[in-house]
N, C-alpha and C. Protein backbone atom coordinates (compact mmCIF):
# COMPACT_ATOMS: atom_id res chain seq x y z
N UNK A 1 -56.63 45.61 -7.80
CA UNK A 1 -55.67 45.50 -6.74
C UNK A 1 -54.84 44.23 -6.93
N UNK A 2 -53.84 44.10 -6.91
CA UNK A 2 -52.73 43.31 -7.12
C UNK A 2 -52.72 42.23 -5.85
N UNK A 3 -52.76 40.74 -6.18
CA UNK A 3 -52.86 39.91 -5.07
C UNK A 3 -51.41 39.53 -4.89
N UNK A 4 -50.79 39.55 -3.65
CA UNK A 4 -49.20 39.09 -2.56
C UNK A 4 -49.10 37.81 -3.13
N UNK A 5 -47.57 37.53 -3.52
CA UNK A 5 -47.37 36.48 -3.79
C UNK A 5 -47.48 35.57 -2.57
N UNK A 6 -47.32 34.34 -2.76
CA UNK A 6 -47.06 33.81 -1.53
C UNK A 6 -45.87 33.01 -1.34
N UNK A 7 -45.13 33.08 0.12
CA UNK A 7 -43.99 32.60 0.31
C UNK A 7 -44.25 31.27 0.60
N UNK A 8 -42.99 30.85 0.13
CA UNK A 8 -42.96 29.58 0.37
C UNK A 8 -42.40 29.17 1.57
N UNK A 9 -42.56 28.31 2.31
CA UNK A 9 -42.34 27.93 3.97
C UNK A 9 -40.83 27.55 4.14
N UNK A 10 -40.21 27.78 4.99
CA UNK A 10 -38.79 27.59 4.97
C UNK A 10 -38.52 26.48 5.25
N UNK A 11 -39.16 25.92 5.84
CA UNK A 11 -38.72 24.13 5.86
C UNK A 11 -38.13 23.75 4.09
N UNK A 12 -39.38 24.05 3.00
CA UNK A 12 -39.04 24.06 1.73
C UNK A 12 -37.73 24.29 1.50
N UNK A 13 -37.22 25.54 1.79
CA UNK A 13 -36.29 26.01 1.48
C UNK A 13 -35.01 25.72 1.44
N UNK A 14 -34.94 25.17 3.04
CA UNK A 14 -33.57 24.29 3.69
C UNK A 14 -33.48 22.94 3.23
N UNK A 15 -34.68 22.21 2.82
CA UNK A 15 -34.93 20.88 2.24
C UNK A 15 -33.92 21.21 0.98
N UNK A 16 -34.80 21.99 0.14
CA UNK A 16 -33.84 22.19 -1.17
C UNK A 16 -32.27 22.24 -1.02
N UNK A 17 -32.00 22.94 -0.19
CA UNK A 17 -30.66 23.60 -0.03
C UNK A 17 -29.84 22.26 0.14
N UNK A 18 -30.29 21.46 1.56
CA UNK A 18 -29.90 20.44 1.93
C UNK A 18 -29.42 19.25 0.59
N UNK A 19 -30.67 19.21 0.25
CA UNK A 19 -30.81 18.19 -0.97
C UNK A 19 -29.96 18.71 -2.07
N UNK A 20 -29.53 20.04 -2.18
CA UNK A 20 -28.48 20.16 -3.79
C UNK A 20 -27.19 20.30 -2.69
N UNK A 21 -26.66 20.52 -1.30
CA UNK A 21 -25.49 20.23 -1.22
C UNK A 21 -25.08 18.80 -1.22
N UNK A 22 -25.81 17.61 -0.59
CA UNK A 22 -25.14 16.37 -0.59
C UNK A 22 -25.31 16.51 -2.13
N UNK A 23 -26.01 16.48 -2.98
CA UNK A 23 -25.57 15.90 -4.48
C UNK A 23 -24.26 16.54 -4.93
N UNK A 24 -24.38 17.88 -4.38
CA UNK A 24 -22.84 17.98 -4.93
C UNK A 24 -21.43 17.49 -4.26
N UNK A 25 -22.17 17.00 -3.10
CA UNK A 25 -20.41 16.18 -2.12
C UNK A 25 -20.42 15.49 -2.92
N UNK A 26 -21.76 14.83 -3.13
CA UNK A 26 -21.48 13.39 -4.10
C UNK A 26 -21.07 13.31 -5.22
N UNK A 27 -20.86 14.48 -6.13
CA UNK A 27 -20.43 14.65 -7.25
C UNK A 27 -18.81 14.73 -7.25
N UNK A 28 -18.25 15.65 -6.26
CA UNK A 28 -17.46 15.85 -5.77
C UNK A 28 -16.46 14.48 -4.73
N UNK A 29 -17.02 13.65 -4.67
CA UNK A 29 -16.90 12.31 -4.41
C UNK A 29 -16.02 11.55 -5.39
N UNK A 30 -17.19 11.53 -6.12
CA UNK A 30 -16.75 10.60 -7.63
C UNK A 30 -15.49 11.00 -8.04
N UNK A 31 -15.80 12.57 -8.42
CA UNK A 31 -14.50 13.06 -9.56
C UNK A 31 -13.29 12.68 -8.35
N UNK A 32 -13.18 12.87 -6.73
CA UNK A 32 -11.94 12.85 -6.47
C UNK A 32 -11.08 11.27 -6.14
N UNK A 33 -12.20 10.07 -6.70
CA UNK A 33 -11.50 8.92 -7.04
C UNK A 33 -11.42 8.91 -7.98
N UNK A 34 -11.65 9.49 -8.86
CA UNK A 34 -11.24 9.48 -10.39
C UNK A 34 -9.86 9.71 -10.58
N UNK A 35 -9.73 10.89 -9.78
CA UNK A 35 -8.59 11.44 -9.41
C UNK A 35 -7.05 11.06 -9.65
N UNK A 36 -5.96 11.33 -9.58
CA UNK A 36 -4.72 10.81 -9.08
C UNK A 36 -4.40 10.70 -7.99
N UNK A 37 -3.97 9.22 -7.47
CA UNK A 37 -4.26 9.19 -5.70
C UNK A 37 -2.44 9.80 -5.58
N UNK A 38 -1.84 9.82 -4.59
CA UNK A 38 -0.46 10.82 -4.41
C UNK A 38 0.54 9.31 -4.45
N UNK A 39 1.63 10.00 -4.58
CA UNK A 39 2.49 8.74 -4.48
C UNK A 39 3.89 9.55 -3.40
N UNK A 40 4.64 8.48 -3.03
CA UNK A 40 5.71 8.97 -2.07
C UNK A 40 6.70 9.73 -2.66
N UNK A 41 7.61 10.40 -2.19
CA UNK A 41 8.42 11.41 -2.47
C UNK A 41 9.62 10.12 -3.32
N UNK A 42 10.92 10.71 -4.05
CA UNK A 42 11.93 9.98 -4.45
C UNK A 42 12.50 9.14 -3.20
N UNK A 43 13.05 7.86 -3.58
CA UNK A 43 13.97 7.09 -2.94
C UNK A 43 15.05 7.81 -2.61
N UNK A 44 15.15 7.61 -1.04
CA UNK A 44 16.43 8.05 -0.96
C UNK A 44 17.22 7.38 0.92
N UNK A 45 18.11 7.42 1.10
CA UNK A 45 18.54 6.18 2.09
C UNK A 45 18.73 7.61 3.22
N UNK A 46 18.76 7.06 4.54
CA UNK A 46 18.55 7.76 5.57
C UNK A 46 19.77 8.23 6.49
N UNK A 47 19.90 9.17 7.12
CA UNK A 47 21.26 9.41 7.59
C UNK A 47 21.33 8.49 8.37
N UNK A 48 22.82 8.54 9.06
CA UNK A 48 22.87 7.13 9.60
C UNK A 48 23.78 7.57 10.68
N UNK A 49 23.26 6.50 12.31
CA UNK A 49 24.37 6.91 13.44
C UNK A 49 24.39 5.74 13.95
N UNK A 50 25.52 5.56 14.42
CA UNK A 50 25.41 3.47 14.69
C UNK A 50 25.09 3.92 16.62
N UNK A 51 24.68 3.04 16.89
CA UNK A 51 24.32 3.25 18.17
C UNK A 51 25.88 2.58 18.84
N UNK A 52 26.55 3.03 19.85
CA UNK A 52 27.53 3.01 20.49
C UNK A 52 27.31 1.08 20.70
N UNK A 53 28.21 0.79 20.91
CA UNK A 53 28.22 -1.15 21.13
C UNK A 53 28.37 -1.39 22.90
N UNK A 54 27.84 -2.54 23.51
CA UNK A 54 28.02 -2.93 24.96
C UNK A 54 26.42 -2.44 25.41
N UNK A 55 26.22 -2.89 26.52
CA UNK A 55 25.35 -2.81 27.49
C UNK A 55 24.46 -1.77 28.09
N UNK A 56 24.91 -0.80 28.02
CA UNK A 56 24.61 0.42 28.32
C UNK A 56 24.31 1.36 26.77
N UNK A 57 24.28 0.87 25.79
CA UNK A 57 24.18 1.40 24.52
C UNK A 57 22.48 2.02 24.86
N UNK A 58 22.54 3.55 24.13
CA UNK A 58 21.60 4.22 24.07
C UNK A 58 21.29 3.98 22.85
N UNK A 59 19.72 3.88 22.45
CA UNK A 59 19.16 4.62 21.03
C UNK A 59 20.01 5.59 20.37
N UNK A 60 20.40 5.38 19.18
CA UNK A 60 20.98 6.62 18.02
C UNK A 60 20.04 7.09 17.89
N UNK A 61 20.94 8.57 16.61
CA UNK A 61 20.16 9.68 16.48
C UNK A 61 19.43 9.44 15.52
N UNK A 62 19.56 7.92 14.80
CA UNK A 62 18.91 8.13 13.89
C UNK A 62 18.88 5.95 14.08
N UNK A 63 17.69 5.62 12.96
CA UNK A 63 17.77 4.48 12.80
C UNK A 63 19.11 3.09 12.82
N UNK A 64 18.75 2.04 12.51
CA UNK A 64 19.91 1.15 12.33
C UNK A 64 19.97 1.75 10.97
N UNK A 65 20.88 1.45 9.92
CA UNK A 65 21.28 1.57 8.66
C UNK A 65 21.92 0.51 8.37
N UNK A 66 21.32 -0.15 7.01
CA UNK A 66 21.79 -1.04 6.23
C UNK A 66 22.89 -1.56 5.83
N UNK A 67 23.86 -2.78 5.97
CA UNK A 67 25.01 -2.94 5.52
C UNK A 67 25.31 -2.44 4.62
N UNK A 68 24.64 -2.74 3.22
CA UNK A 68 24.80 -2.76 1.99
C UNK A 68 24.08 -1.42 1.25
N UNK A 69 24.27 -0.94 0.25
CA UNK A 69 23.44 0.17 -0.85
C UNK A 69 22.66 -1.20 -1.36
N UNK A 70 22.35 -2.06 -1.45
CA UNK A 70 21.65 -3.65 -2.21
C UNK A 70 20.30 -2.92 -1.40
N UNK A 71 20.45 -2.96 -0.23
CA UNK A 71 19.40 -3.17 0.49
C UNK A 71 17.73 -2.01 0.46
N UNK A 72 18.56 -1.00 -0.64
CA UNK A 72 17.43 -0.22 -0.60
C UNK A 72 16.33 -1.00 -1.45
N UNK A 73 16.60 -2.12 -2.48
CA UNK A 73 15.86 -2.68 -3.55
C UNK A 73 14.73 -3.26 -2.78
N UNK A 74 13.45 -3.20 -3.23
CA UNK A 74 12.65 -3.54 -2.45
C UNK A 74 12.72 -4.95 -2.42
N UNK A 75 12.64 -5.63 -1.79
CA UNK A 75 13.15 -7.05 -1.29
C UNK A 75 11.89 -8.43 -2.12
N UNK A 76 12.51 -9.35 -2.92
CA UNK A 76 11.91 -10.33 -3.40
C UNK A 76 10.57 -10.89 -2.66
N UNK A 77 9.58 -11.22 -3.23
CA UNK A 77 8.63 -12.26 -2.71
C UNK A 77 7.60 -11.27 -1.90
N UNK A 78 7.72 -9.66 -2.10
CA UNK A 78 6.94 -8.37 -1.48
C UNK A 78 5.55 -8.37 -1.81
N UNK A 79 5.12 -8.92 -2.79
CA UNK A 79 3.69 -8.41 -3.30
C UNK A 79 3.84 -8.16 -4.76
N UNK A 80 2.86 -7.42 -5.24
CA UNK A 80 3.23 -6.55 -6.36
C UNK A 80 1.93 -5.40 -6.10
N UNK A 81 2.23 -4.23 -6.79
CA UNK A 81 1.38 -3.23 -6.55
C UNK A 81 1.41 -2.35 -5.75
N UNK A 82 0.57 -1.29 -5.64
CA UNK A 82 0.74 0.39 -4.42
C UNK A 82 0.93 -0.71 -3.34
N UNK A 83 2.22 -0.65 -2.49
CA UNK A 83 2.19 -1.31 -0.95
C UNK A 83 3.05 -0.30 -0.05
N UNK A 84 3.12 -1.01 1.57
CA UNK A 84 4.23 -0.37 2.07
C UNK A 84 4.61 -1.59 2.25
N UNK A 85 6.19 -1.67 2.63
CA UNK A 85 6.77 -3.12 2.93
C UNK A 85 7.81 -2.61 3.67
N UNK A 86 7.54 -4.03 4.92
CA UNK A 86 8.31 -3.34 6.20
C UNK A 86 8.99 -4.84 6.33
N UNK A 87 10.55 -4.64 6.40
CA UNK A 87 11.39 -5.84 6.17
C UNK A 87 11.56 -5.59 8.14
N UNK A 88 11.20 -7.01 8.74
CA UNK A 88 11.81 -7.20 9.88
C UNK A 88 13.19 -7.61 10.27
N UNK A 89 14.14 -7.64 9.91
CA UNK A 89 15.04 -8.07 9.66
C UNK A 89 16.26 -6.68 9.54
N UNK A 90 15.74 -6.16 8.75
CA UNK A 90 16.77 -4.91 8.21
C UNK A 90 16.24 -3.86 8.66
N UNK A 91 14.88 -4.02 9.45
CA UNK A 91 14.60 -2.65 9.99
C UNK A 91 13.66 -1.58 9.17
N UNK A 92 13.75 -2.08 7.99
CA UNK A 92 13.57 -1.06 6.69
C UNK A 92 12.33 -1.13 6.26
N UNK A 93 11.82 0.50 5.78
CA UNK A 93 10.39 0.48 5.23
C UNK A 93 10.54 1.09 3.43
N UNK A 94 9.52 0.12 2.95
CA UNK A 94 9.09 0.94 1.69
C UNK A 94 8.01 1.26 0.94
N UNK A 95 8.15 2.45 0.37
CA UNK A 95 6.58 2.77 -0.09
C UNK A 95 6.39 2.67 -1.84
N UNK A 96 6.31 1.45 -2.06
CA UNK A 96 6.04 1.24 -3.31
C UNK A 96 4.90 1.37 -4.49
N UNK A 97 4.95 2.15 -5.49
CA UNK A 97 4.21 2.87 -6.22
C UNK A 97 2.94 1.36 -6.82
N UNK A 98 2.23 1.93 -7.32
CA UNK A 98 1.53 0.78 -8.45
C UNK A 98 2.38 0.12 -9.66
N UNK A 99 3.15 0.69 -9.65
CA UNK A 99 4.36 0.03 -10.91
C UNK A 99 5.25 -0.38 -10.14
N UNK A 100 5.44 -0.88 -9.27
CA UNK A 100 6.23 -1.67 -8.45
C UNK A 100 7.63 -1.20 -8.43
N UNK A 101 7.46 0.59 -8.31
CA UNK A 101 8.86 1.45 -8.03
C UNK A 101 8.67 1.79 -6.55
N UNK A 102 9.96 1.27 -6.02
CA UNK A 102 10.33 2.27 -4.83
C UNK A 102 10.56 3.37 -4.92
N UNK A 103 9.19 4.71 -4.65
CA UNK A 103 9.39 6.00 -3.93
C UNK A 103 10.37 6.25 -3.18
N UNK A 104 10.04 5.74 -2.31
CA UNK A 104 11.07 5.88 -0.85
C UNK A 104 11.35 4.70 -0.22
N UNK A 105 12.34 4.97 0.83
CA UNK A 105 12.64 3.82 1.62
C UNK A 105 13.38 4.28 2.67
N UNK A 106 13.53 3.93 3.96
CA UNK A 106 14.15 4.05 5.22
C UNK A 106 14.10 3.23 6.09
N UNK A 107 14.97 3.82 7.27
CA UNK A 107 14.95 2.73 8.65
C UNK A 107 14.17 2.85 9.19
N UNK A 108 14.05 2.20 10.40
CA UNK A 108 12.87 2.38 11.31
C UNK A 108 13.51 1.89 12.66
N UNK A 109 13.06 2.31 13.88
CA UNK A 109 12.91 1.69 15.09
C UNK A 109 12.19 0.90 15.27
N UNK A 110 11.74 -0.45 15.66
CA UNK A 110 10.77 -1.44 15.64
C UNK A 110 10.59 -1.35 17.40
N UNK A 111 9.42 -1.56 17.53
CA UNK A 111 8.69 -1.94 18.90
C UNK A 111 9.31 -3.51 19.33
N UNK A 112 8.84 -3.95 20.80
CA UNK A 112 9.33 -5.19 21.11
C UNK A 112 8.48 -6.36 20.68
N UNK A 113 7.11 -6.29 20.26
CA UNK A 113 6.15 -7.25 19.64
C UNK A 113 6.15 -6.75 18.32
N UNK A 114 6.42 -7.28 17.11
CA UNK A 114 6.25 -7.48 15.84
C UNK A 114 5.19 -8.71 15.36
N UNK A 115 5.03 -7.84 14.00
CA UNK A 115 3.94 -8.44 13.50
C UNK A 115 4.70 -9.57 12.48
N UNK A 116 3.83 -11.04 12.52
CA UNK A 116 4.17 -12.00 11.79
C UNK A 116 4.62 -11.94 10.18
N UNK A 117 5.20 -12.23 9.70
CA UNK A 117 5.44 -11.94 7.89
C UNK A 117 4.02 -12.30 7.41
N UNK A 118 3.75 -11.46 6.61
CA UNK A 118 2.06 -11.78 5.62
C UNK A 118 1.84 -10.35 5.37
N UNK A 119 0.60 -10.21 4.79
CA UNK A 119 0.04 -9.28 4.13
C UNK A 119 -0.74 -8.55 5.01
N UNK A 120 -0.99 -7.35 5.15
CA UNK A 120 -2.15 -6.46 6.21
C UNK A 120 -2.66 -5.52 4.98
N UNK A 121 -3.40 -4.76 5.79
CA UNK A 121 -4.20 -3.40 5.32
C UNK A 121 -3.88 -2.56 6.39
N UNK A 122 -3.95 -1.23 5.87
CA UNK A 122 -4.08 -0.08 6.86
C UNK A 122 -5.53 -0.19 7.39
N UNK A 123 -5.54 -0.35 8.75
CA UNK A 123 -7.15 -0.29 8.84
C UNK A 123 -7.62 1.12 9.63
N UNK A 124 -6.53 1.87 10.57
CA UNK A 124 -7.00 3.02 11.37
C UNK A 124 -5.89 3.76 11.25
N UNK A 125 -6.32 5.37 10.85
CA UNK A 125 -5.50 6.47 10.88
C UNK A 125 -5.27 7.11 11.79
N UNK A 126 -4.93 7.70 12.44
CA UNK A 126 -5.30 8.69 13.96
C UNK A 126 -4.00 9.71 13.81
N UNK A 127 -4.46 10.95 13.85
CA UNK A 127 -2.96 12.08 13.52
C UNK A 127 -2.45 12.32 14.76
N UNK A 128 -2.79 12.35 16.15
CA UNK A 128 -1.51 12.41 16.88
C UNK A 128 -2.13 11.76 18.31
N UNK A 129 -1.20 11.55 18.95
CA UNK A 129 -1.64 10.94 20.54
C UNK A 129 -0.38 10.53 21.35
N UNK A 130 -0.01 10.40 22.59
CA UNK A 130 0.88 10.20 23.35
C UNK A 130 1.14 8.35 23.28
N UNK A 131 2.05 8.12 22.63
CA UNK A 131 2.74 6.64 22.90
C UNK A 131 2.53 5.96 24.10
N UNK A 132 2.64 4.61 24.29
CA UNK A 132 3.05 3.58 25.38
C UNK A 132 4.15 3.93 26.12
N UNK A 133 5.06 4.54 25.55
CA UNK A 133 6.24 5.43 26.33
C UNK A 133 5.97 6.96 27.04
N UNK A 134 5.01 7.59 26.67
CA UNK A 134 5.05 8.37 27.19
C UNK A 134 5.54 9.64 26.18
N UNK A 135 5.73 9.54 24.91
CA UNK A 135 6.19 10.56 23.90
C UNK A 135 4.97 10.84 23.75
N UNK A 136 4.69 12.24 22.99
CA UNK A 136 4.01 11.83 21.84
C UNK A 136 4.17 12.06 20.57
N UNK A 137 3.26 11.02 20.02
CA UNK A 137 3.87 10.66 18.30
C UNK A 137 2.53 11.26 17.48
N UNK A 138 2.70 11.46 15.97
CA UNK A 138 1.94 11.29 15.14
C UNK A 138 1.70 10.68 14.33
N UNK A 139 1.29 10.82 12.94
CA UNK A 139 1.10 10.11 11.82
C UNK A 139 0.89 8.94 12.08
N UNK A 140 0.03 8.25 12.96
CA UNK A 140 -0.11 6.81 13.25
C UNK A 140 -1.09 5.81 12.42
N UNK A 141 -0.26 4.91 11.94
CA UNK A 141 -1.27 3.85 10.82
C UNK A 141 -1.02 3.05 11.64
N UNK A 142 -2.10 2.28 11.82
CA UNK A 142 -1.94 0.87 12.66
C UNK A 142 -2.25 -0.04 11.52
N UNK A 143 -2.30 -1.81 11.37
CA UNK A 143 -2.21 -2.08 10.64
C UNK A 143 -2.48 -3.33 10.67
N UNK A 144 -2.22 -3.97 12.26
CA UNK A 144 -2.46 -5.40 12.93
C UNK A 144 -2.34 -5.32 14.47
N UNK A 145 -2.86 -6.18 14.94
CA UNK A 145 -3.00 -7.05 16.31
C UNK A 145 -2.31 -8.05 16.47
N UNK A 146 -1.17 -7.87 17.84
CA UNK A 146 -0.85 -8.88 18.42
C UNK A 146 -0.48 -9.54 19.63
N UNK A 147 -1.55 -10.40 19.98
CA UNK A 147 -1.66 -10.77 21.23
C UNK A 147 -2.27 -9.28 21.90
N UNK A 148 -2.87 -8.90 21.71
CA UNK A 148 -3.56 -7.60 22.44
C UNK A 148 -2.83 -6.10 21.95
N UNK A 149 -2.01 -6.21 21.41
CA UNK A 149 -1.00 -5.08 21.07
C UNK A 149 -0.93 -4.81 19.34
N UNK A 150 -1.65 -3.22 19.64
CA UNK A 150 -1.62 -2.50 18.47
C UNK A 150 -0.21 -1.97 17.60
N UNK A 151 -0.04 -2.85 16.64
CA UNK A 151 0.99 -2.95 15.76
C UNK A 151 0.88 -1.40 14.85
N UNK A 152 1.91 -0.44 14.54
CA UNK A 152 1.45 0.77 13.93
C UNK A 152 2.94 1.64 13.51
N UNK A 153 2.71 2.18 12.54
CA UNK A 153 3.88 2.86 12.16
C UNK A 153 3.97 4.55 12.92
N UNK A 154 5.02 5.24 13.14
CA UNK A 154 4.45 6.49 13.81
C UNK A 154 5.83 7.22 13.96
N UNK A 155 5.57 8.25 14.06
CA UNK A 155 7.41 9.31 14.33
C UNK A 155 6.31 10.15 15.59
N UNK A 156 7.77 10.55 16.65
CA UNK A 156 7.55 11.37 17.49
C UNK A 156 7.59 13.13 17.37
N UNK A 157 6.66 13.78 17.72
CA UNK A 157 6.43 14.89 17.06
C UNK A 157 7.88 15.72 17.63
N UNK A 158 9.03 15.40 18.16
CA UNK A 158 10.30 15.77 18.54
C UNK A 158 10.87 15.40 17.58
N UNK A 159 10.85 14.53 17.11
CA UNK A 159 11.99 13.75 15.89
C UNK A 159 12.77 13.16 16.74
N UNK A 160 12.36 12.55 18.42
CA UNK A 160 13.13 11.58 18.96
C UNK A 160 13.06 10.22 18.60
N UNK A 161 13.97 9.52 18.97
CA UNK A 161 14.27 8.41 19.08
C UNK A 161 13.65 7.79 20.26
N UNK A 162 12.61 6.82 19.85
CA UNK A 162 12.03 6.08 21.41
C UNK A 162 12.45 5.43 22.13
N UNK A 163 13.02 5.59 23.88
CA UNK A 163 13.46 5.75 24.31
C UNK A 163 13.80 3.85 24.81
N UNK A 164 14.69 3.62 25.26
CA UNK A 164 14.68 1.91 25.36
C UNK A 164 13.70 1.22 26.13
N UNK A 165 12.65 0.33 26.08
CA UNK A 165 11.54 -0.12 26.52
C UNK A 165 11.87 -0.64 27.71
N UNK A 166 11.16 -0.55 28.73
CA UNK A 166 11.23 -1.31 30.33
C UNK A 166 11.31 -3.15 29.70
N UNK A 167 11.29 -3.31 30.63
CA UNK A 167 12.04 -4.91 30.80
C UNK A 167 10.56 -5.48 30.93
N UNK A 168 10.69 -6.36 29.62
CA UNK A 168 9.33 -7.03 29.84
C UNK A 168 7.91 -5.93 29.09
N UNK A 169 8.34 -4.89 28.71
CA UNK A 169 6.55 -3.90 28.37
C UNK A 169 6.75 -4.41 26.66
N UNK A 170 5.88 -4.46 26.11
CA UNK A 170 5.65 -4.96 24.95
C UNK A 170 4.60 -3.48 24.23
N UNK A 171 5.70 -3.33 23.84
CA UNK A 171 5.33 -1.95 22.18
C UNK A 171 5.18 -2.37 20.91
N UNK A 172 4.37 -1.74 20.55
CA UNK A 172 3.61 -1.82 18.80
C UNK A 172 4.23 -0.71 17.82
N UNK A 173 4.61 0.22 18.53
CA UNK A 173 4.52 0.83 17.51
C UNK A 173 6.61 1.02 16.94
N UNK A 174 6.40 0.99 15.40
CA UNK A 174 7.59 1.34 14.29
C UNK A 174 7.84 2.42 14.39
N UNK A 175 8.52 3.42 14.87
CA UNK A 175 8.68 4.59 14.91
C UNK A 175 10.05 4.74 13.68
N UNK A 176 9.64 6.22 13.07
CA UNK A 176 10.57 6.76 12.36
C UNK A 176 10.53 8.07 12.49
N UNK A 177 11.99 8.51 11.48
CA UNK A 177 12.20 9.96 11.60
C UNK A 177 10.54 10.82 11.27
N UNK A 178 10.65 11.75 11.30
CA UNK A 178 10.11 12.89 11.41
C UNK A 178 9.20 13.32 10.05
N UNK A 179 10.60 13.58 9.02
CA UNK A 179 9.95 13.19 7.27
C UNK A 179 10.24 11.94 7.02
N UNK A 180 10.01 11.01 7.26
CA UNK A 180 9.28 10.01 6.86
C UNK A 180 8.26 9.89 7.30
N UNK A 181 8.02 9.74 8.90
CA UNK A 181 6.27 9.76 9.13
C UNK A 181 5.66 10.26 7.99
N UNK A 182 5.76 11.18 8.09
CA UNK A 182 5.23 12.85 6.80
C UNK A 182 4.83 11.70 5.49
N UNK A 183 5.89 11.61 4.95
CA UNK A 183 6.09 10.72 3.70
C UNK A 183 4.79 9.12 3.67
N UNK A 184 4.95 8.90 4.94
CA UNK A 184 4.32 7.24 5.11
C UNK A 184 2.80 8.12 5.25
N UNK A 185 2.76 9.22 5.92
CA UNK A 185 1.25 8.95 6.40
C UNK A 185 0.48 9.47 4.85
N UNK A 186 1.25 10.84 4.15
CA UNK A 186 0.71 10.74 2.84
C UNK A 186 0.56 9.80 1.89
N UNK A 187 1.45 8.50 2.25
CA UNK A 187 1.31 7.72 0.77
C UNK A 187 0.04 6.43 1.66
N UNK A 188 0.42 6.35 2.71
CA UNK A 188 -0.88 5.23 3.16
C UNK A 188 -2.44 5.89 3.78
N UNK A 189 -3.12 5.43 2.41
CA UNK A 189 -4.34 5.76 3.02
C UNK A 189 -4.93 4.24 3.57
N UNK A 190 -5.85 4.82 4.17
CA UNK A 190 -6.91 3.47 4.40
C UNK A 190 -7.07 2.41 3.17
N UNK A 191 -7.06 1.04 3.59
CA UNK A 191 -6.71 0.20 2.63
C UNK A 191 -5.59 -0.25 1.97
N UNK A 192 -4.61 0.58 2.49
CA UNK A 192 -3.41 0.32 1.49
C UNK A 192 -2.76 -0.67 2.27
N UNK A 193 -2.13 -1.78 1.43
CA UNK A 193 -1.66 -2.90 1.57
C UNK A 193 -0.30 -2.68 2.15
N UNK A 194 0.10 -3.39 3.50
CA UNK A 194 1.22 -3.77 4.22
C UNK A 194 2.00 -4.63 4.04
N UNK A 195 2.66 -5.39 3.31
CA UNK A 195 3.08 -6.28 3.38
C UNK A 195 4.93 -6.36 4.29
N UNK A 196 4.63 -7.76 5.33
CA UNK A 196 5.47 -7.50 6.40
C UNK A 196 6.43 -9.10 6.08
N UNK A 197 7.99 -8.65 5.80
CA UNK A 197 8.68 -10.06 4.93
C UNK A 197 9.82 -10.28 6.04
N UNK A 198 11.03 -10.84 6.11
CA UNK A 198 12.29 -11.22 6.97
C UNK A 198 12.86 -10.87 6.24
């Protein structure tokens, strides 16, 4: 008479299972820093609407825009290496490769608290949430603190323009068009270097 194999207990079973999927995240880990990390789309300068002049001037449809075609060059004394660089001064962002090529570059809306000139990191990602205004935005990299106020790059999921700040409220966040968010949130991952110049 033939003796029943015997089964093995399922705790066993799920142990195993358990134990060969993390080795393979972890394998799967490795190879995808091995990887090619993404880089930003081509340089290219942003449409442009001057905001009406006097007192009563509303937000344009689109950013400030640059005096000059000079100004797309990513600006002296930036760093070197994968960065983004956000000129306070001109308004302007760029997403510069590891070979110290400008991908891209555009305007921006700046908040009423800005961050000091120096170097940051991306430290928190978050894909969408309602603004200090009351929009809501996505693609949000924050990047610094100041004075209590979260400093952060972000476009409104309208492709509006944020709306002029109350008298006295102090905003963090850089808002831009629509594809650029797009553009900034693919090329900045966690860690990637900010550097913020005049």
């Amino acid at each position: 008479m033939p003796v029943p194999a015997r089964r093995l207990p399922s705790w066993v079973w799920v142990t195993g299972l358990t134990a060969g999927a993390i080795a393979a995240v972890g394998v799967l880990t490795v190879k995808a820093e091995q990887g090619p990390h993404p880089t930003a789309a081509a340089v290219r300068p942003s449409a442009s609407a001057s905001a009406s002049a006097g007192a009563d001037a509303k937000p344009s449809a689109s950013p400030k825009t640059s005096p000059a075609p000079s100004k797309t060059d990513v600006p002296d004394a930036s760093g070197t290496g994968r960065r983004v660089v956000y000129d306070l001064s001109d308004h302007r962002v760029w997403l510069v490769d590891a070979d110290d090529t400008a991908r891209r570059t555009f305007t921006v809306w700046p908040g009423t608290v800005a961050p000091a000139p120096g170097t940051y990191t991306i430290s928190v990602r978050k894909d969408a949430t309602t603004g200090s205004d009351g929009v809501k935005i996505e693609h949000i990299i924050y990047f610094s603190v100041v004075s209590g106020v979260n400093i952060a790059f972000s476009n409104a999921v309208d492709g509006s323009s944020p709306p002029p700040a109350a008298a006295g409220t102090q905003t963090g966040g850089i808002r831009m068009a629509e594809a650029d968010g797009a553009a900034l949130w693919a090329f900045g991952d966690l860690g990637t270097k900010v550097r913020v110049v005049e």
